[in-house]
N, C-alpha and C. Protein backbone atom coordinates (compact mmCIF):
# COMPACT_ATOMS: atom_id res chain seq x y z
N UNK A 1 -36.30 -49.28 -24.86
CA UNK A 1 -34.85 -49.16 -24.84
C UNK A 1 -34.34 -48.52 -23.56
N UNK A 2 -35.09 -47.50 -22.98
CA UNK A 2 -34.21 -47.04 -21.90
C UNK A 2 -34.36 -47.67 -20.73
N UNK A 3 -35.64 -48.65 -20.40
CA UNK A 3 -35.68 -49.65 -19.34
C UNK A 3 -33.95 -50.62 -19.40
N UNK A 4 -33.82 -51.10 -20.55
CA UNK A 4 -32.61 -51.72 -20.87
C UNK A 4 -31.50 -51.28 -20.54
N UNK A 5 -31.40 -50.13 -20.59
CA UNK A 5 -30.30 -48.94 -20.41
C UNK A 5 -30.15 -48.60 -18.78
N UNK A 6 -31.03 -48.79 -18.72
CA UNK A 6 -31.28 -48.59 -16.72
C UNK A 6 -30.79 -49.91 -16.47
N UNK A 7 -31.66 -50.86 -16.47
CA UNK A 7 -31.01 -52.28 -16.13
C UNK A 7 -29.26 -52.68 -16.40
N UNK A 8 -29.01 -52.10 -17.34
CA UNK A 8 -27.70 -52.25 -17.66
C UNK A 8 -26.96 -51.10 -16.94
N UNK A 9 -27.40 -50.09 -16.73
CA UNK A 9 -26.15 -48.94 -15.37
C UNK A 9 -26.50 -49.95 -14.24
N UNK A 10 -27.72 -50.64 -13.43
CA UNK A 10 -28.27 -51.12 -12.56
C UNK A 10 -26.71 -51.90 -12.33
N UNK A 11 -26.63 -53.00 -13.39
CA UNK A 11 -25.58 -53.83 -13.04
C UNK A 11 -24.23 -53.56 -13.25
N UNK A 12 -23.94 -52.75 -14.33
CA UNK A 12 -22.85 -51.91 -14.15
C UNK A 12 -22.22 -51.63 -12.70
N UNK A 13 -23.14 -50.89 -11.91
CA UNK A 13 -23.26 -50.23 -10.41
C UNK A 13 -22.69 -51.53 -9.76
N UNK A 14 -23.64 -52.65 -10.04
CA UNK A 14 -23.31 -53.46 -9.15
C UNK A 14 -21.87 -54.17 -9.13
N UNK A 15 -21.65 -54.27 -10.15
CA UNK A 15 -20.34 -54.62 -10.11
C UNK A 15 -18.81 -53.89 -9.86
N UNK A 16 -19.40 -52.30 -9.46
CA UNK A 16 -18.47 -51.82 -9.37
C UNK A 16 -17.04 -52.26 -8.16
N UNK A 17 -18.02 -52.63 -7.11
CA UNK A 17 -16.93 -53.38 -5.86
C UNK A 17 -15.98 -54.65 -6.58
N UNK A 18 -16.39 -55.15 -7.88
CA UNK A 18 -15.45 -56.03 -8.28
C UNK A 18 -14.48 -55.65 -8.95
N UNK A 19 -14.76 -54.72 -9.44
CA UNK A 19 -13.53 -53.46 -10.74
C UNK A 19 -13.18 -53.15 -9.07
N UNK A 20 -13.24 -52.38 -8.04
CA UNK A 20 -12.64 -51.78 -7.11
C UNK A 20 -11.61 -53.25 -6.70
N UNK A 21 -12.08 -54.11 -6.41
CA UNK A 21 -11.25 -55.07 -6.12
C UNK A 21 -10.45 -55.66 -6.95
N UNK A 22 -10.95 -55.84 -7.68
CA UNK A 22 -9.51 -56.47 -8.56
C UNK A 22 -8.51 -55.33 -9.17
N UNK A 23 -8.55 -53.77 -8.83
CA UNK A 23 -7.65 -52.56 -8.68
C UNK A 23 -6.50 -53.01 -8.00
N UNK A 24 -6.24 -54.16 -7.67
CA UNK A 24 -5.36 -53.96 -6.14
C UNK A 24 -4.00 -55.37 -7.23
N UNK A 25 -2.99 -55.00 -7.20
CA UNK A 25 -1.75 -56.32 -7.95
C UNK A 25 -1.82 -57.03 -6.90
N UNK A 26 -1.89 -57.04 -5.31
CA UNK A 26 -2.21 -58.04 -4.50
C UNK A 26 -3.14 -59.20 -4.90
N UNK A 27 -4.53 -58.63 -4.91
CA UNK A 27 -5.78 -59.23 -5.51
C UNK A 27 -5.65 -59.88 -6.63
N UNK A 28 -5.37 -59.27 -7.01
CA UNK A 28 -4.83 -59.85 -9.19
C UNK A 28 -4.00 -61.19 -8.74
N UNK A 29 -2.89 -61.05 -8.22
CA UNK A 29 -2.10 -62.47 -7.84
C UNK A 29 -2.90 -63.56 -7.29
N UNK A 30 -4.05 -62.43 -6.13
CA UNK A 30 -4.37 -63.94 -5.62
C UNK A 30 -5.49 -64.43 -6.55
N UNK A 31 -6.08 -64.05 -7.23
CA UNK A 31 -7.15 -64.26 -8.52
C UNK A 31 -6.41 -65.00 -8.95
N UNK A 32 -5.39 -64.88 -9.85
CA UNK A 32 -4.64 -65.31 -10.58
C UNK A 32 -4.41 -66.97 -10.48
N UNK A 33 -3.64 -66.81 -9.01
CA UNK A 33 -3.39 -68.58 -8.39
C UNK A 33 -4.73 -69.38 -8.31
N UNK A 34 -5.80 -68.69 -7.79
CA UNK A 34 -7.05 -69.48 -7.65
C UNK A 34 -7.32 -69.72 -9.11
N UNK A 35 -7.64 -69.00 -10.13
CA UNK A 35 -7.61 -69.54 -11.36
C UNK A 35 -6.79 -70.23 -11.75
N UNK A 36 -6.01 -70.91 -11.89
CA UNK A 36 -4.42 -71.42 -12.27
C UNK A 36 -4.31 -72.60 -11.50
N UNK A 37 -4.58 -72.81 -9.57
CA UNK A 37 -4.74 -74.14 -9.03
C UNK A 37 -5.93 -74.18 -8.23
N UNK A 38 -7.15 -73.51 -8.85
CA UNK A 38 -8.29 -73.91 -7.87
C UNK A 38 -8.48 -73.55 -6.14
N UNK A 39 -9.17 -73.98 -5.97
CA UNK A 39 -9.40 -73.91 -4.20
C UNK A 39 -7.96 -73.94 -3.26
N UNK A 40 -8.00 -72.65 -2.53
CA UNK A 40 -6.58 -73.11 -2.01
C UNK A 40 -6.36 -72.51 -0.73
N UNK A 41 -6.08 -72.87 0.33
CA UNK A 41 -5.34 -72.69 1.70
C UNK A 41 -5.01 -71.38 1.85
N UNK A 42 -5.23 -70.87 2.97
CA UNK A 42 -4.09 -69.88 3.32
C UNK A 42 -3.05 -69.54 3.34
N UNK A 43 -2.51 -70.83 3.93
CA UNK A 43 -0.71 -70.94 3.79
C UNK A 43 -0.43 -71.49 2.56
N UNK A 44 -1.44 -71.68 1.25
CA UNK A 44 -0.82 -72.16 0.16
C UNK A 44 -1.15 -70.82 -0.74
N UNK A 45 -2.08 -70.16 -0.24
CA UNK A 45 -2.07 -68.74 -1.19
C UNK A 45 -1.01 -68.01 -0.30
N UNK A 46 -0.51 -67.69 0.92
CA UNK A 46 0.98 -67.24 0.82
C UNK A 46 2.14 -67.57 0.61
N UNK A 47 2.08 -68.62 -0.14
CA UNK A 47 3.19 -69.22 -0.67
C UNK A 47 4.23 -68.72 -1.90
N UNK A 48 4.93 -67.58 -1.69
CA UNK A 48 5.60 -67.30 -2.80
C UNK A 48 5.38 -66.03 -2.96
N UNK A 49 4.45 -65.67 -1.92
CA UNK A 49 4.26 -63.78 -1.38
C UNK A 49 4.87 -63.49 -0.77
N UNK A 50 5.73 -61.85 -0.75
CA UNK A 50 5.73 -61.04 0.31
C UNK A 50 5.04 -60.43 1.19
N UNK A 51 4.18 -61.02 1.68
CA UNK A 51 3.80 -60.43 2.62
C UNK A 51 2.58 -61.48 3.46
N UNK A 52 2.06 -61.38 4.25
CA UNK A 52 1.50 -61.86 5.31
C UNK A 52 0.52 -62.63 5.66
N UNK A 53 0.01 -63.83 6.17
CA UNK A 53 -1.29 -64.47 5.86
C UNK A 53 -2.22 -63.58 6.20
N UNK A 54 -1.83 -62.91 7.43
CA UNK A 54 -2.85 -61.75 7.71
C UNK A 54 -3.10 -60.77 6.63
N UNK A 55 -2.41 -60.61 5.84
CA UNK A 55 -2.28 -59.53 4.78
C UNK A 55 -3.61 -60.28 3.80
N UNK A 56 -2.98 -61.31 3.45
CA UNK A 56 -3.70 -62.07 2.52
C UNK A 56 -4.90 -62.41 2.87
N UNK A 57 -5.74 -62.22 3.94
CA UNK A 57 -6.31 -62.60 4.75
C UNK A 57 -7.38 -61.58 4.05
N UNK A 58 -6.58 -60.41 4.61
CA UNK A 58 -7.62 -58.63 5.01
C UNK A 58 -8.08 -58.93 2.82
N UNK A 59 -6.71 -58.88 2.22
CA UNK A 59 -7.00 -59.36 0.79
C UNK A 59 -8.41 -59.84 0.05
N UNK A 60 -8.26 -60.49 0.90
CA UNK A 60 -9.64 -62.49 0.44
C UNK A 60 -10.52 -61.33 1.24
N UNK A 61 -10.69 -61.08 2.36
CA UNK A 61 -12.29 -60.53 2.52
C UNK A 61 -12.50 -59.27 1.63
N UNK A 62 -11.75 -58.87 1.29
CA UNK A 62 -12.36 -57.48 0.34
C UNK A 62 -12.75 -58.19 -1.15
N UNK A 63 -11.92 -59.05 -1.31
CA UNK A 63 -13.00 -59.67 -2.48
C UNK A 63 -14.05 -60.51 -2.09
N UNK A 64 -13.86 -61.05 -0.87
CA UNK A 64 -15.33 -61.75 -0.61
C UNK A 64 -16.23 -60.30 -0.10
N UNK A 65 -16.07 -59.41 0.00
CA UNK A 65 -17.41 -58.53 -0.07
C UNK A 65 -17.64 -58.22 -1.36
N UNK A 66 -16.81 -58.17 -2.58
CA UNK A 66 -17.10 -58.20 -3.85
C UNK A 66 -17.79 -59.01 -4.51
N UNK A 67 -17.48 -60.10 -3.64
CA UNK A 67 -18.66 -61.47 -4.23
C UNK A 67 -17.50 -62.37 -5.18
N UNK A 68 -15.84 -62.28 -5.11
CA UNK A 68 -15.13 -62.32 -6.08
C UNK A 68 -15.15 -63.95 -5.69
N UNK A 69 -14.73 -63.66 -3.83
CA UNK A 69 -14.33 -65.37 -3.41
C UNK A 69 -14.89 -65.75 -2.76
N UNK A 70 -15.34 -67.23 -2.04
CA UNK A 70 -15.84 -67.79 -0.94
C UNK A 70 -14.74 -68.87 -0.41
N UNK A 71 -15.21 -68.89 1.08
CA UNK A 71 -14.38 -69.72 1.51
C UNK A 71 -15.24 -71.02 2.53
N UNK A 72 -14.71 -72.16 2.69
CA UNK A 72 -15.66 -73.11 3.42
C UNK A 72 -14.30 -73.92 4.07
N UNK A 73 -14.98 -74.45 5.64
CA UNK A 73 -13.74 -74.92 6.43
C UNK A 73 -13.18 -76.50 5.86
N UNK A 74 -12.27 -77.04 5.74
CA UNK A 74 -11.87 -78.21 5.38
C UNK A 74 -10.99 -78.44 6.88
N UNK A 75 -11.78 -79.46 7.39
CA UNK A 75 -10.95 -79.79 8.56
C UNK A 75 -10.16 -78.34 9.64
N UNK A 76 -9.16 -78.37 9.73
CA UNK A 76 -9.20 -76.89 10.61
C UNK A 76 -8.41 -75.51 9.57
N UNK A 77 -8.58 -75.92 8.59
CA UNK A 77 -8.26 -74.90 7.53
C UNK A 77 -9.84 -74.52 6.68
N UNK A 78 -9.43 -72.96 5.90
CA UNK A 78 -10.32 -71.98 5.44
C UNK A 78 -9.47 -72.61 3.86
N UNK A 79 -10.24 -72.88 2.94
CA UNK A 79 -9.88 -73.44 1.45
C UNK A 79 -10.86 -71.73 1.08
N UNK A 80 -10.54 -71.41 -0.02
CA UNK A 80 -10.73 -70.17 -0.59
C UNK A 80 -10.85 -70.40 -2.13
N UNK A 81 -11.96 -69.90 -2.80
CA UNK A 81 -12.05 -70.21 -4.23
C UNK A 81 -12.82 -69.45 -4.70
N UNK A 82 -12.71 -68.81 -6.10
CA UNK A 82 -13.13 -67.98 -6.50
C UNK A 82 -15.10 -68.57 -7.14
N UNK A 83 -15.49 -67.19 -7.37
CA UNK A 83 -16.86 -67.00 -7.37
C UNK A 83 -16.59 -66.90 -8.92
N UNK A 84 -16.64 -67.65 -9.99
CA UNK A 84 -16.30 -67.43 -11.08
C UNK A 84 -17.41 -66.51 -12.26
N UNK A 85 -18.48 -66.99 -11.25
CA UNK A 85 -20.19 -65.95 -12.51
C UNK A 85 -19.38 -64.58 -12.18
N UNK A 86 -18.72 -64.17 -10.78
CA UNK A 86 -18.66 -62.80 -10.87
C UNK A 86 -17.70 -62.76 -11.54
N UNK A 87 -16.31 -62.93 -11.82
CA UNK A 87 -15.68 -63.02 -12.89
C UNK A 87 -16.50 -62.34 -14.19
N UNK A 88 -17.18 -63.48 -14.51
CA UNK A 88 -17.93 -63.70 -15.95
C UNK A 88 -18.92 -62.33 -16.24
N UNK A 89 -19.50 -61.98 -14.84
CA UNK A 89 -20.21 -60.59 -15.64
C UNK A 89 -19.66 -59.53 -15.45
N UNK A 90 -18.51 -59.52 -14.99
CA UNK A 90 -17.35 -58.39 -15.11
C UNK A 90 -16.67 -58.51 -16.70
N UNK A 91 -16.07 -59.31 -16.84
CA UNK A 91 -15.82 -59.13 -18.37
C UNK A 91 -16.90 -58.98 -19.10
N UNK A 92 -18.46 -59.68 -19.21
CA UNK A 92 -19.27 -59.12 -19.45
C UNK A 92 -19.51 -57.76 -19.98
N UNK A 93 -19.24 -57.31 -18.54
CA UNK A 93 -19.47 -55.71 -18.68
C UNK A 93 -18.17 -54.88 -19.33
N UNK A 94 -17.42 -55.11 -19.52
CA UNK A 94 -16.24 -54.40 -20.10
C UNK A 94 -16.32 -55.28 -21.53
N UNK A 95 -16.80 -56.61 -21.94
CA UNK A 95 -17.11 -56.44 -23.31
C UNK A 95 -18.45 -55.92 -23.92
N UNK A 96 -18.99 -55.03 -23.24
CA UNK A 96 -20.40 -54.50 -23.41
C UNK A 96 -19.48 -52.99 -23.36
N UNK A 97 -19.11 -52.32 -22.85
CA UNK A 97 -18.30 -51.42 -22.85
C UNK A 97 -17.32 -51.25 -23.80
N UNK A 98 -16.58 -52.23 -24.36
CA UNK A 98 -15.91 -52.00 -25.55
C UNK A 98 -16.91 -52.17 -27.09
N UNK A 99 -17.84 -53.12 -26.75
CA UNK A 99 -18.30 -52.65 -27.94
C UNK A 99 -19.49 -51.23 -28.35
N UNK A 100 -19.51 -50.66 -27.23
CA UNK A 100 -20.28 -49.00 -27.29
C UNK A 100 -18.61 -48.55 -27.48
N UNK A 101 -17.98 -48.22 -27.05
CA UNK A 101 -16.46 -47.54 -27.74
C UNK A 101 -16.19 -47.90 -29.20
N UNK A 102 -16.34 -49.06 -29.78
CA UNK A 102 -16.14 -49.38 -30.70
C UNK A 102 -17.16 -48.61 -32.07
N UNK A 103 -18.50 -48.36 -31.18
CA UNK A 103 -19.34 -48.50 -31.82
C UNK A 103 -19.40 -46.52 -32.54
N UNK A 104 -19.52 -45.84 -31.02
CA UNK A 104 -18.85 -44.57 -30.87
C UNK A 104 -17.50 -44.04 -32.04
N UNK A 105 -16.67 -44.97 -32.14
CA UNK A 105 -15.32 -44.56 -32.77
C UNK A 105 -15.83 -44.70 -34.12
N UNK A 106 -16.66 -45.66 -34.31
CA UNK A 106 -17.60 -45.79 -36.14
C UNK A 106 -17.93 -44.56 -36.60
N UNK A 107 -18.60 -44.15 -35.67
CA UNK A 107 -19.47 -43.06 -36.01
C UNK A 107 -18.69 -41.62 -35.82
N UNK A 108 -17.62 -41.79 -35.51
CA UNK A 108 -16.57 -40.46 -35.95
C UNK A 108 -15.66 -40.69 -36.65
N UNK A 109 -15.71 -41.99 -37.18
CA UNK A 109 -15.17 -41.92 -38.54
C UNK A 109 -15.75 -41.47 -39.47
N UNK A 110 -17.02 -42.40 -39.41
CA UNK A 110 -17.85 -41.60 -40.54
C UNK A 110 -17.63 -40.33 -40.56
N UNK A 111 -18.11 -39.59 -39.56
CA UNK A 111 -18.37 -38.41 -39.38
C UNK A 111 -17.06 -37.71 -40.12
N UNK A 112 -15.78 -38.05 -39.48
CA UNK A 112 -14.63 -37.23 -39.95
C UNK A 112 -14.10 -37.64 -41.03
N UNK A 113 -14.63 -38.49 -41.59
CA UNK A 113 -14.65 -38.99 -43.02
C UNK A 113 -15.83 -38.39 -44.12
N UNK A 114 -16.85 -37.60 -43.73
CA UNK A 114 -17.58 -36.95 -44.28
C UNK A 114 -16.80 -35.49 -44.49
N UNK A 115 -16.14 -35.22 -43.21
CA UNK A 115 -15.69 -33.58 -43.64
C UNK A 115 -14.52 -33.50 -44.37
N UNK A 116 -13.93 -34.62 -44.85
CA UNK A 116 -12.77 -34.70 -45.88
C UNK A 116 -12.98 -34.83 -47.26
């Protein structure tokens, strides 16, 4: 059991740069659109932002060091699309996390249901 328990902080850890990144309502939007229309442009992910391709730019690489997005050239444009496994073992990990909370809150019921 505690090899398991290691392996599981192991990846916990690892995913922390993706919880750090998707911290940001910038990030969240641009997550958001890539989920919603797929692979998309620069000038089509600032489309409907305040603020800057450069902005959006500095944005996309902090989740591409998260592992969130990748990008590949299409003719003389950067198309940008999300890394969706990392997605997937981020919720992962926060439904592995809610069910130890869940599991935790059982056991003080019981408990505070014993001293009544």
């Amino acid at each position: 059991m505690p090899r398991s328990r290691s392996a599981a902080a192991r990846a916990l850890a690892d995913s922390a740069s993706t919880f750090a990144a998707l911290g940001d309502e910038t990030r969240l939007r641009l997550v958001a659109r890539l989920t919603g229309e797929g692979p998309l442009s620069i000038a089509r992910l600032t489309d409907g932002l305040p603020i800057t391709r450069q902005a959006v730019t500095k944005h996309l690489r902090v989740m591409e060091d998260a592992g969130l997005v990748r990008s590949s050239a299409q003719g003389r444009e950067r198309v940008w699309e999300l890394e969706e496994r990392r997605l997937e073992l981020a919720r992962q990990h926060l439904d592995t996390i809610s069910r130890e909370w869940d599991a935790r809150l059982a056991r003080l019921e019981r408990f505070v249901g014993k001293e009544l």
